[in-house]
PDB file of N, CA and C in Angstrom:
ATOM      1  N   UNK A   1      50.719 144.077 202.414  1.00  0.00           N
ATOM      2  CA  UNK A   1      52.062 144.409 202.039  1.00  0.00           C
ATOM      3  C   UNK A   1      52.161 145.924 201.873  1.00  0.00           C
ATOM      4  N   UNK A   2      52.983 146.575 202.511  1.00  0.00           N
ATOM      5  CA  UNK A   2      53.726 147.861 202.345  1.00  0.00           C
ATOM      6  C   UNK A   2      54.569 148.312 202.078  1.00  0.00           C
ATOM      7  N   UNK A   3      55.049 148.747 200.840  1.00  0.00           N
ATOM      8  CA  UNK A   3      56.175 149.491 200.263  1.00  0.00           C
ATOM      9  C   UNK A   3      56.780 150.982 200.349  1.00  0.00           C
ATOM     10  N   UNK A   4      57.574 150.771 200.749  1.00  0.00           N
ATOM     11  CA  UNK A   4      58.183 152.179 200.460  1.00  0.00           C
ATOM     12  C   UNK A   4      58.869 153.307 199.643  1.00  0.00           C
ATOM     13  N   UNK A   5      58.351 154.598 199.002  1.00  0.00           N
ATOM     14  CA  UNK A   5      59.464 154.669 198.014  1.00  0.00           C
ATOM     15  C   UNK A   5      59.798 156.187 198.379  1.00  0.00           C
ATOM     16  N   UNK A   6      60.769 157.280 197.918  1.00  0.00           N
ATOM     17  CA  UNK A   6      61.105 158.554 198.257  1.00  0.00           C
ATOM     18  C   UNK A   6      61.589 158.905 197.278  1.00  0.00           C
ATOM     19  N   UNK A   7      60.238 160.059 196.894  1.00  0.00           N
ATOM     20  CA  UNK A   7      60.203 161.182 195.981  1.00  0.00           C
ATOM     21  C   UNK A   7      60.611 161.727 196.622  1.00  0.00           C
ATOM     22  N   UNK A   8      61.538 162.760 195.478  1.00  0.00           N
ATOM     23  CA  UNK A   8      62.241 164.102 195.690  1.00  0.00           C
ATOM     24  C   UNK A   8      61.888 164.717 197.008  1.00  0.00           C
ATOM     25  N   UNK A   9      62.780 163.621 198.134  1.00  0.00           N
ATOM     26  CA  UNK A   9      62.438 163.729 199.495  1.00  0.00           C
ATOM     27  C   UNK A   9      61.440 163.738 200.044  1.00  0.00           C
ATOM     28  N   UNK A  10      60.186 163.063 200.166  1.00  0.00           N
ATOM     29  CA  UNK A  10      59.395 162.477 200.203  1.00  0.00           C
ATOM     30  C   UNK A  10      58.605 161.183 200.566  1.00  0.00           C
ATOM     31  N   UNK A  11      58.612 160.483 201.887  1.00  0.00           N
ATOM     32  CA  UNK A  11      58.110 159.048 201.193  1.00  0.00           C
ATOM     33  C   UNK A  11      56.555 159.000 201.348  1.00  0.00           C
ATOM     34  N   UNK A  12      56.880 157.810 200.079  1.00  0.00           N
ATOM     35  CA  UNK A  12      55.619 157.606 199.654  1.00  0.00           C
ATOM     36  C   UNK A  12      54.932 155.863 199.951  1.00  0.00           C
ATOM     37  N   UNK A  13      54.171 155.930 201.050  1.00  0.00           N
ATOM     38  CA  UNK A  13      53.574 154.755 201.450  1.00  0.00           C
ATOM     39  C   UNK A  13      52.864 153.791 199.954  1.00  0.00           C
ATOM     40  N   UNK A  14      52.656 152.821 199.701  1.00  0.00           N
ATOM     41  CA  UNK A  14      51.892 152.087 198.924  1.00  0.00           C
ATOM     42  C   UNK A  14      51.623 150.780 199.436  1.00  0.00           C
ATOM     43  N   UNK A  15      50.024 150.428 199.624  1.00  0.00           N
ATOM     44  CA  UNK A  15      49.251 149.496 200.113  1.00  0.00           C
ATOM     45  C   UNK A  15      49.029 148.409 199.615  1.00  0.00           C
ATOM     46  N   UNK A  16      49.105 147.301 199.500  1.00  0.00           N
ATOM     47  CA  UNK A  16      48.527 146.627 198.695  1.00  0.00           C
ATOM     48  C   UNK A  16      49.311 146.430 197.436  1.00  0.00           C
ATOM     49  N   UNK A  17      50.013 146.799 197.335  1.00  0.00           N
ATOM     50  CA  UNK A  17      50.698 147.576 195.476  1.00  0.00           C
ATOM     51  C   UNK A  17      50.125 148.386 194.731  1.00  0.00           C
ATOM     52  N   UNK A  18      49.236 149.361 195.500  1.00  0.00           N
ATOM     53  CA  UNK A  18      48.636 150.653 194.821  1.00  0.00           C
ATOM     54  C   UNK A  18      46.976 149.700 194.500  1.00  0.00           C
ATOM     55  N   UNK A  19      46.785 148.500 194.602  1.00  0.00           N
ATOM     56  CA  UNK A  19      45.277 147.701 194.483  1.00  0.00           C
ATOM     57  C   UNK A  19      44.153 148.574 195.401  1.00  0.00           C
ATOM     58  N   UNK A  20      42.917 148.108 195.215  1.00  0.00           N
ATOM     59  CA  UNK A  20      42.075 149.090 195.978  1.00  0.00           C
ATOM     60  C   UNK A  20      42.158 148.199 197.168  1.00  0.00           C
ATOM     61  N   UNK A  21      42.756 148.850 198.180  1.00  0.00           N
ATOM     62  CA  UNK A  21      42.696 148.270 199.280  1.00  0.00           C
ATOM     63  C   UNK A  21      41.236 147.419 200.139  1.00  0.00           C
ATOM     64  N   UNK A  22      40.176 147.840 199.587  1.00  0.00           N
ATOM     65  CA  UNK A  22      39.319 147.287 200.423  1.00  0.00           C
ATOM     66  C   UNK A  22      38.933 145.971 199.494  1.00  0.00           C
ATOM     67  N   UNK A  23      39.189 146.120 198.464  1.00  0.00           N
ATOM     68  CA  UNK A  23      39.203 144.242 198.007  1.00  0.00           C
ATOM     69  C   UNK A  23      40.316 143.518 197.854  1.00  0.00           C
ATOM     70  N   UNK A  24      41.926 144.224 198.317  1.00  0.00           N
ATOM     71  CA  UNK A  24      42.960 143.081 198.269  1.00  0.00           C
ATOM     72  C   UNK A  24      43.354 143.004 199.633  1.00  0.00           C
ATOM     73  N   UNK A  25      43.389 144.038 200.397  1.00  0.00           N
ATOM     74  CA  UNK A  25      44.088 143.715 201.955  1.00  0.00           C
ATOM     75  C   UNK A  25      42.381 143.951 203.032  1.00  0.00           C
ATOM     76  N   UNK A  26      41.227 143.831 202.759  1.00  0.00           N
ATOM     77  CA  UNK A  26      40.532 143.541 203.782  1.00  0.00           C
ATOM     78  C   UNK A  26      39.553 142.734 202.737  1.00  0.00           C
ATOM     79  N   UNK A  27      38.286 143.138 202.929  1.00  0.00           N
ATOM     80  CA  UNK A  27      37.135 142.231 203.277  1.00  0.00           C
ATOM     81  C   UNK A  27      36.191 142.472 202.029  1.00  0.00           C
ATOM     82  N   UNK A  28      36.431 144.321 201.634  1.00  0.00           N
ATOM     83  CA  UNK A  28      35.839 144.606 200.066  1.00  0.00           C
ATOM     84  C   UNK A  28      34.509 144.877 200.390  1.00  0.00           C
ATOM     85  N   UNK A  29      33.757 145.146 199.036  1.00  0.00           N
ATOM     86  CA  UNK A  29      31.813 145.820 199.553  1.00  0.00           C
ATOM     87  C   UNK A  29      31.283 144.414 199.193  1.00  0.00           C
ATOM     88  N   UNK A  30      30.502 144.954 199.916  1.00  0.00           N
ATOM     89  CA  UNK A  30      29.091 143.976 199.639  1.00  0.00           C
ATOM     90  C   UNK A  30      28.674 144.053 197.930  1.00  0.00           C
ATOM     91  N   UNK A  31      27.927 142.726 197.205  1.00  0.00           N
ATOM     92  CA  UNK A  31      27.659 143.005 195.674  1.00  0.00           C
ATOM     93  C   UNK A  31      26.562 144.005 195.672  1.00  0.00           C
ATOM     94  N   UNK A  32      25.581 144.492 196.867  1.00  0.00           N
ATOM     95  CA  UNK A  32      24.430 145.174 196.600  1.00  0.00           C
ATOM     96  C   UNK A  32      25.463 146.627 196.904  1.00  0.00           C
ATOM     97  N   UNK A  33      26.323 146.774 197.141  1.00  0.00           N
ATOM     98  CA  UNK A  33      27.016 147.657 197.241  1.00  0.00           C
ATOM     99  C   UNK A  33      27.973 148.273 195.644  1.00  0.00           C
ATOM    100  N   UNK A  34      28.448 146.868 195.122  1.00  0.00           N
ATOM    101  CA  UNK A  34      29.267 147.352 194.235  1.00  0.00           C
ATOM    102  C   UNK A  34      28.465 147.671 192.718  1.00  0.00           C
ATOM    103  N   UNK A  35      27.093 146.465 192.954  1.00  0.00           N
ATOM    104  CA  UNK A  35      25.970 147.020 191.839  1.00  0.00           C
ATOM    105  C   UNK A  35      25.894 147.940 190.950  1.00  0.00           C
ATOM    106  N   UNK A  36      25.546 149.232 192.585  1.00  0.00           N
ATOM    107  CA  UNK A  36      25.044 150.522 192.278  1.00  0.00           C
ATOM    108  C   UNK A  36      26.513 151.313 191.764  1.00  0.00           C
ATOM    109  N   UNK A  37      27.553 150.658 192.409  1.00  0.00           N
ATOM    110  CA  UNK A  37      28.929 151.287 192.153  1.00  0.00           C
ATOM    111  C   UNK A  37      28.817 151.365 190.414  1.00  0.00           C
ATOM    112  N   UNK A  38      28.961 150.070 189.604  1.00  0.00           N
ATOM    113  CA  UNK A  38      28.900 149.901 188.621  1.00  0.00           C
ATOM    114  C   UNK A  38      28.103 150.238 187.584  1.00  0.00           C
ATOM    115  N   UNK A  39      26.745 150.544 188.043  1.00  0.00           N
ATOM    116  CA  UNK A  39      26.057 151.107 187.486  1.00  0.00           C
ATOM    117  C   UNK A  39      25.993 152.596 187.191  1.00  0.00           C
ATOM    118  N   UNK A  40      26.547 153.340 188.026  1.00  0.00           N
ATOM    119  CA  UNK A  40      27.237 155.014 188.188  1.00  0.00           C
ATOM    120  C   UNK A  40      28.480 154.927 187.284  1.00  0.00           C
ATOM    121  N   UNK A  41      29.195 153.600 187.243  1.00  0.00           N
ATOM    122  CA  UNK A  41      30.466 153.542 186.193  1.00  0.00           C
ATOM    123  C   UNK A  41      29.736 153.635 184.886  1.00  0.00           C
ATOM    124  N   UNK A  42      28.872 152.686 184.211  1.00  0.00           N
ATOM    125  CA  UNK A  42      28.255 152.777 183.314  1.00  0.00           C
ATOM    126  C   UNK A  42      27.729 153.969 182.653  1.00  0.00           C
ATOM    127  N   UNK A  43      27.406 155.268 183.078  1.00  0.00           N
ATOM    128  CA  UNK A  43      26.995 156.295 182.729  1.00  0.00           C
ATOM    129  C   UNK A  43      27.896 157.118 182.055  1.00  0.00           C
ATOM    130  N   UNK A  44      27.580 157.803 180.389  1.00  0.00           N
ATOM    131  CA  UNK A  44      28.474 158.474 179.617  1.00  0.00           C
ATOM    132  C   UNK A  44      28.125 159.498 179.778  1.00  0.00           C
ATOM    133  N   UNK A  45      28.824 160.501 179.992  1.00  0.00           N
ATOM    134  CA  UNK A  45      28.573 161.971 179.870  1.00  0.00           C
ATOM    135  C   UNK A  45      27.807 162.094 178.727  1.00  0.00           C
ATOM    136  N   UNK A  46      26.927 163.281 178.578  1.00  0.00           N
ATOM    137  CA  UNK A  46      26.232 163.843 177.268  1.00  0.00           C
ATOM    138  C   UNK A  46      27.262 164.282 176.125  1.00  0.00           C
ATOM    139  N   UNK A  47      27.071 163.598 174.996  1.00  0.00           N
ATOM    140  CA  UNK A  47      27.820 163.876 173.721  1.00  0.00           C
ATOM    141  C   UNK A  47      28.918 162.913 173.275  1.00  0.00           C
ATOM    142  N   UNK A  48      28.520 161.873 174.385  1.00  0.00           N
ATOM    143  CA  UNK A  48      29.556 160.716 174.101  1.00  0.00           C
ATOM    144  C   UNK A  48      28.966 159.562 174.190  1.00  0.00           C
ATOM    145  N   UNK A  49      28.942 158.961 172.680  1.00  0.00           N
ATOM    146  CA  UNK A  49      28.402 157.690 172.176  1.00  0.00           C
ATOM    147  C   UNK A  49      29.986 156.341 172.542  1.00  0.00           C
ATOM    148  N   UNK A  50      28.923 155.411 172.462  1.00  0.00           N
ATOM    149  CA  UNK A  50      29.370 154.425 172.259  1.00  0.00           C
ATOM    150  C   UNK A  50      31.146 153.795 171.368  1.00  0.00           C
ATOM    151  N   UNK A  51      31.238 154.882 170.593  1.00  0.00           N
ATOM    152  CA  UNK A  51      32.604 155.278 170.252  1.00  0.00           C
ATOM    153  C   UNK A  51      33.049 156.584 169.950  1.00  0.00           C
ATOM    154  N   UNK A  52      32.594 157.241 170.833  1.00  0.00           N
ATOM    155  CA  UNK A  52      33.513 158.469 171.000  1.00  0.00           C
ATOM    156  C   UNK A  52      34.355 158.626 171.902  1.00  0.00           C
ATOM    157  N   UNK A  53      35.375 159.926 171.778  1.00  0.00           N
ATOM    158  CA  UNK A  53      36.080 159.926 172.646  1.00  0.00           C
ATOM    159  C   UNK A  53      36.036 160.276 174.126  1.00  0.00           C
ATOM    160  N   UNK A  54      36.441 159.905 174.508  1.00  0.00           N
ATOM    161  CA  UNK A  54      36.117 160.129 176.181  1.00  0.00           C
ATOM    162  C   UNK A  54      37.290 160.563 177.053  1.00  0.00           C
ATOM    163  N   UNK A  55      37.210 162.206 177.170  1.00  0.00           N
ATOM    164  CA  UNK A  55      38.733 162.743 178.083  1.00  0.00           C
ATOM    165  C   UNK A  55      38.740 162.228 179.284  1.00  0.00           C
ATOM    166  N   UNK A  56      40.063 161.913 179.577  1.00  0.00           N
ATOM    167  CA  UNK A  56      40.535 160.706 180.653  1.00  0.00           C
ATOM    168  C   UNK A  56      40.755 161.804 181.531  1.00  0.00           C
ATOM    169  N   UNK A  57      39.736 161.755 182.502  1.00  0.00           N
ATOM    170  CA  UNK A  57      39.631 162.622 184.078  1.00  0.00           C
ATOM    171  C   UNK A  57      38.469 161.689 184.817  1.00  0.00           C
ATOM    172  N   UNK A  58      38.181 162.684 185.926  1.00  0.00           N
ATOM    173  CA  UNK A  58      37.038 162.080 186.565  1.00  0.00           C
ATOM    174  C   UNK A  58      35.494 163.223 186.272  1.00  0.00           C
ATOM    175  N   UNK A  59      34.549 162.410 185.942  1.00  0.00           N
ATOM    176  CA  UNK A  59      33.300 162.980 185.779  1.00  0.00           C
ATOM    177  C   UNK A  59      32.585 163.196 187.169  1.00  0.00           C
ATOM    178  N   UNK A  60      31.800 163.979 187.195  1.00  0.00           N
ATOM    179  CA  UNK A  60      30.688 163.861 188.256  1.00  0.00           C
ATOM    180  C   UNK A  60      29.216 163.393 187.324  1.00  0.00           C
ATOM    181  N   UNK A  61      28.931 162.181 188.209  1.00  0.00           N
ATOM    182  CA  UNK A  61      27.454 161.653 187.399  1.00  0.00           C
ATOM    183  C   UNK A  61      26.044 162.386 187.814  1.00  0.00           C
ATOM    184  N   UNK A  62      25.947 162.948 187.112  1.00  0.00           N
ATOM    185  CA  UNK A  62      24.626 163.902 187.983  1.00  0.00           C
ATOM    186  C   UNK A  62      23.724 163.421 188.817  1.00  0.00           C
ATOM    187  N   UNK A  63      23.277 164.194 189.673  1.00  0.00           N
ATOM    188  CA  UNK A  63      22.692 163.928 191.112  1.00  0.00           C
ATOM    189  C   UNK A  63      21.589 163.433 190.520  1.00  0.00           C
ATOM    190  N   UNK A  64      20.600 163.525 189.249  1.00  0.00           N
ATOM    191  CA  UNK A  64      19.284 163.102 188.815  1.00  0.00           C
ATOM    192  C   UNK A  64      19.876 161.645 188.634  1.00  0.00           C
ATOM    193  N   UNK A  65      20.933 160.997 188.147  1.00  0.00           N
ATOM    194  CA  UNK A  65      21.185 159.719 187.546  1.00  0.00           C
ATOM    195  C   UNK A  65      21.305 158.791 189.132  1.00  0.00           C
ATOM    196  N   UNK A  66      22.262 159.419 189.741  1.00  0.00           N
ATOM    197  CA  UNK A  66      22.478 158.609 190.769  1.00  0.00           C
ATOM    198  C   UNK A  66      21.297 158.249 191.721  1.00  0.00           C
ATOM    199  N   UNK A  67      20.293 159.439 191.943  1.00  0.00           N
ATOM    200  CA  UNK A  67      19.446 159.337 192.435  1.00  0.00           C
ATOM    201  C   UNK A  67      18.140 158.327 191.934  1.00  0.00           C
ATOM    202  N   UNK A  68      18.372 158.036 190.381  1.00  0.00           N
ATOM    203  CA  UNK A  68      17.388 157.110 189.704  1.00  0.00           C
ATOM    204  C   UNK A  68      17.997 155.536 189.657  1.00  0.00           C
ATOM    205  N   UNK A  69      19.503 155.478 190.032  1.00  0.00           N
ATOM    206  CA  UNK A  69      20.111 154.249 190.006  1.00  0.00           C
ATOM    207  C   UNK A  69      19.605 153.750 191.487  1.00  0.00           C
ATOM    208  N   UNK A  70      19.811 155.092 192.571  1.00  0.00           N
ATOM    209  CA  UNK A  70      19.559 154.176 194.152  1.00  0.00           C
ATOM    210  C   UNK A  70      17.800 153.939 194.360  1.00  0.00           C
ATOM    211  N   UNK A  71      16.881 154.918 193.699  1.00  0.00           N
ATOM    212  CA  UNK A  71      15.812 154.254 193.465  1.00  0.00           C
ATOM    213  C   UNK A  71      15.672 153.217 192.623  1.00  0.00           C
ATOM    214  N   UNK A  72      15.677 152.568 191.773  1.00  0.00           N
ATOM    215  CA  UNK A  72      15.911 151.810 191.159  1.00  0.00           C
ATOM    216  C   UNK A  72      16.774 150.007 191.905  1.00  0.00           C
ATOM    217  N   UNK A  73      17.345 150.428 192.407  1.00  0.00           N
ATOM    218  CA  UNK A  73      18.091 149.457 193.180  1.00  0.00           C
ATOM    219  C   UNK A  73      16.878 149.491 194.297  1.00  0.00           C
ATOM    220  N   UNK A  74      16.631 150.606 195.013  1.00  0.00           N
ATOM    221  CA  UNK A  74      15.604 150.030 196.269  1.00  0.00           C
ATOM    222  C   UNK A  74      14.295 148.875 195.919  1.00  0.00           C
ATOM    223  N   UNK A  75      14.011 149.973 194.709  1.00  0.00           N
ATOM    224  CA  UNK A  75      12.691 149.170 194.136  1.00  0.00           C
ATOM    225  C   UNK A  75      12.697 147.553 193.677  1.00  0.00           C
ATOM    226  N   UNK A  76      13.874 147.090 193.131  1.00  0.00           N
ATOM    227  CA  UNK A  76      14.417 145.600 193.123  1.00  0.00           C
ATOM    228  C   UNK A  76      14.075 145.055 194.789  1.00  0.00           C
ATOM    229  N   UNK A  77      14.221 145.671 195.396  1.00  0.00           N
ATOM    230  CA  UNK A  77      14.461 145.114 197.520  1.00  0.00           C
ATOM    231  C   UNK A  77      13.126 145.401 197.769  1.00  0.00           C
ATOM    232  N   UNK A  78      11.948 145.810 197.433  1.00  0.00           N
ATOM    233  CA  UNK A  78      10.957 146.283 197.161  1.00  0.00           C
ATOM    234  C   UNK A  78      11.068 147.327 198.902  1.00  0.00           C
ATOM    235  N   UNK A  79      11.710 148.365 198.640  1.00  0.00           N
ATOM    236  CA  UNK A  79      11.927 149.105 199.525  1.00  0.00           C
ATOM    237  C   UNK A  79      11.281 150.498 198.495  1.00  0.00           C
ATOM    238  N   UNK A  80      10.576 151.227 199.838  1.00  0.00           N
ATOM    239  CA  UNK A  80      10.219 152.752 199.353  1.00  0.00           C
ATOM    240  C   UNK A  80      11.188 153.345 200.410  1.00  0.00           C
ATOM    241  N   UNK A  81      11.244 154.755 200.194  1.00  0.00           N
ATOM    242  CA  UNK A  81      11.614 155.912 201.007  1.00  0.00           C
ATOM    243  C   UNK A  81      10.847 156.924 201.149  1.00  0.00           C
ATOM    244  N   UNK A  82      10.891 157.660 201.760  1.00  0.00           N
ATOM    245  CA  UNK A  82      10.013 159.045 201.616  1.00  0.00           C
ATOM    246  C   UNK A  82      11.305 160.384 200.727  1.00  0.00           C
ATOM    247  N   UNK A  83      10.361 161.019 200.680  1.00  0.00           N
ATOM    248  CA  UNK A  83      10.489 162.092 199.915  1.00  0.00           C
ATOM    249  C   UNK A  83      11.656 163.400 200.826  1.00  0.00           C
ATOM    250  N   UNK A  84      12.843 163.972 200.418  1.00  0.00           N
ATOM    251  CA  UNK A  84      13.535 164.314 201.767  1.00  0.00           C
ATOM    252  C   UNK A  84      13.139 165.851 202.117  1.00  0.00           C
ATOM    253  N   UNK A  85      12.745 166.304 202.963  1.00  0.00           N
ATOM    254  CA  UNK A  85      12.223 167.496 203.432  1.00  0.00           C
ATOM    255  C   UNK A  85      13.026 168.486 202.944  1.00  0.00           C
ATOM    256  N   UNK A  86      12.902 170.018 202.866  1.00  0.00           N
ATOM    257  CA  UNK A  86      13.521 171.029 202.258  1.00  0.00           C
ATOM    258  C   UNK A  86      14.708 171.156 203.191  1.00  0.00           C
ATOM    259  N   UNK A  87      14.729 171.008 204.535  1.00  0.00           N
ATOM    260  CA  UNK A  87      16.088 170.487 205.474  1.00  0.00           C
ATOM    261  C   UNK A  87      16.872 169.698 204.956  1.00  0.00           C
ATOM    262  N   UNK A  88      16.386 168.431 204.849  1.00  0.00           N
ATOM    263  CA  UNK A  88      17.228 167.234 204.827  1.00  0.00           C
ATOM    264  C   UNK A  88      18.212 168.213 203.575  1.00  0.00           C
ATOM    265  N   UNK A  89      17.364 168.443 202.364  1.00  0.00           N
ATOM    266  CA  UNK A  89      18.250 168.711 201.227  1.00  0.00           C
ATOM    267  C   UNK A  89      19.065 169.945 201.162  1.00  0.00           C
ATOM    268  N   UNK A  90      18.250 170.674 202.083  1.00  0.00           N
ATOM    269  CA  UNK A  90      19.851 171.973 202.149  1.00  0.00           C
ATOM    270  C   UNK A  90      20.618 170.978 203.195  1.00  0.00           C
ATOM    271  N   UNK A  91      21.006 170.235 204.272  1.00  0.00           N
ATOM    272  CA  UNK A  91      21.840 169.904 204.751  1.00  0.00           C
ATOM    273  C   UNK A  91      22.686 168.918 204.061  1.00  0.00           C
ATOM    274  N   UNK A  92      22.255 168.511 203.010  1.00  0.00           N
ATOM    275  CA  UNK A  92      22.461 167.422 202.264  1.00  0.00           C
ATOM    276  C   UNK A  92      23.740 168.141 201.020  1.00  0.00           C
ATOM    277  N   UNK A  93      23.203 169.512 200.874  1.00  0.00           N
ATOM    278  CA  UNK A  93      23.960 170.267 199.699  1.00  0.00           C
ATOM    279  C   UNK A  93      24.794 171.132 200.360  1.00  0.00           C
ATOM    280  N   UNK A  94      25.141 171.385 201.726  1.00  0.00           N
ATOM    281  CA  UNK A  94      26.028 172.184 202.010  1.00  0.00           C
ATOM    282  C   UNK A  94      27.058 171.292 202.419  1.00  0.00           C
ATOM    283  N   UNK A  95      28.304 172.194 202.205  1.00  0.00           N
ATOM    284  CA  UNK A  95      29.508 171.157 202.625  1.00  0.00           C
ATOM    285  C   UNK A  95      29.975 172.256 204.065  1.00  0.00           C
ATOM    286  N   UNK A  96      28.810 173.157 204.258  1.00  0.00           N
ATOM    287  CA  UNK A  96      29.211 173.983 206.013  1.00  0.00           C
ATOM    288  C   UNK A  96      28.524 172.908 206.721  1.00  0.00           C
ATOM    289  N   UNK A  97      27.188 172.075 207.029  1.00  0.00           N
ATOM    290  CA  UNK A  97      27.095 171.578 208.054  1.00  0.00           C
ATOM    291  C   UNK A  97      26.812 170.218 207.329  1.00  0.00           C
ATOM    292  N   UNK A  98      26.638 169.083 208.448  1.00  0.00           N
ATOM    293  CA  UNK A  98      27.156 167.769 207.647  1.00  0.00           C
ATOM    294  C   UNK A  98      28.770 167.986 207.568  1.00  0.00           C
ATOM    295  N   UNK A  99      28.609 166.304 207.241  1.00  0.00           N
ATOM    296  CA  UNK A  99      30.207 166.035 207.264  1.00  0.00           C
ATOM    297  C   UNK A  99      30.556 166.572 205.782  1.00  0.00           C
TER     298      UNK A  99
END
């Protein structure tokens, strides 16, 4: 379903009814997919307990966490990887080459 609406001359498409499109109008992730998703949700920034406050934006989960959640998930699949060469990781950290 697609709606239409027009801001201050403007239109504005909406999918689904603003739902995440890949679990109401197609097919959605895989659970070994949404796992690791959830598990990156789970992570509190430093200085925020269990009831503190938490400013409503988006965080970045640090590259050490995420990187211990997708090891962690491999090691369940009893999958290793190798270690990524000083290439892989500058191509990995630039946003000039790579997508």
């Amino acid at each position: 379903m697609v709606e239409e609406f027009s801001v201050r001359g403007k239109r504005i498409l909406v999918i689904a009814e603003g739902r995440l499109v890949n679990l109401s109008a197609a097919e959605g992730h895989p659970a070994a997919v949404m796992d690791m998703s959830f598990a990156n949700q789970a992570w509190r920034p430093s200085g925020h307990g269990q009831r503190g406050h938490i400013e409503t934006r988006v965080y970045d989960v640090p590259r050490s966490i995420d990187a211990e959640i997708a090891r962690l998930k491999l090691d369940t699949m009893d999958v290793a990887i190798d270690r990524l060469t000083p290439a892989q990781e500058e191509y990995l950290g630039s946003w000039q080459t790579g997508t």
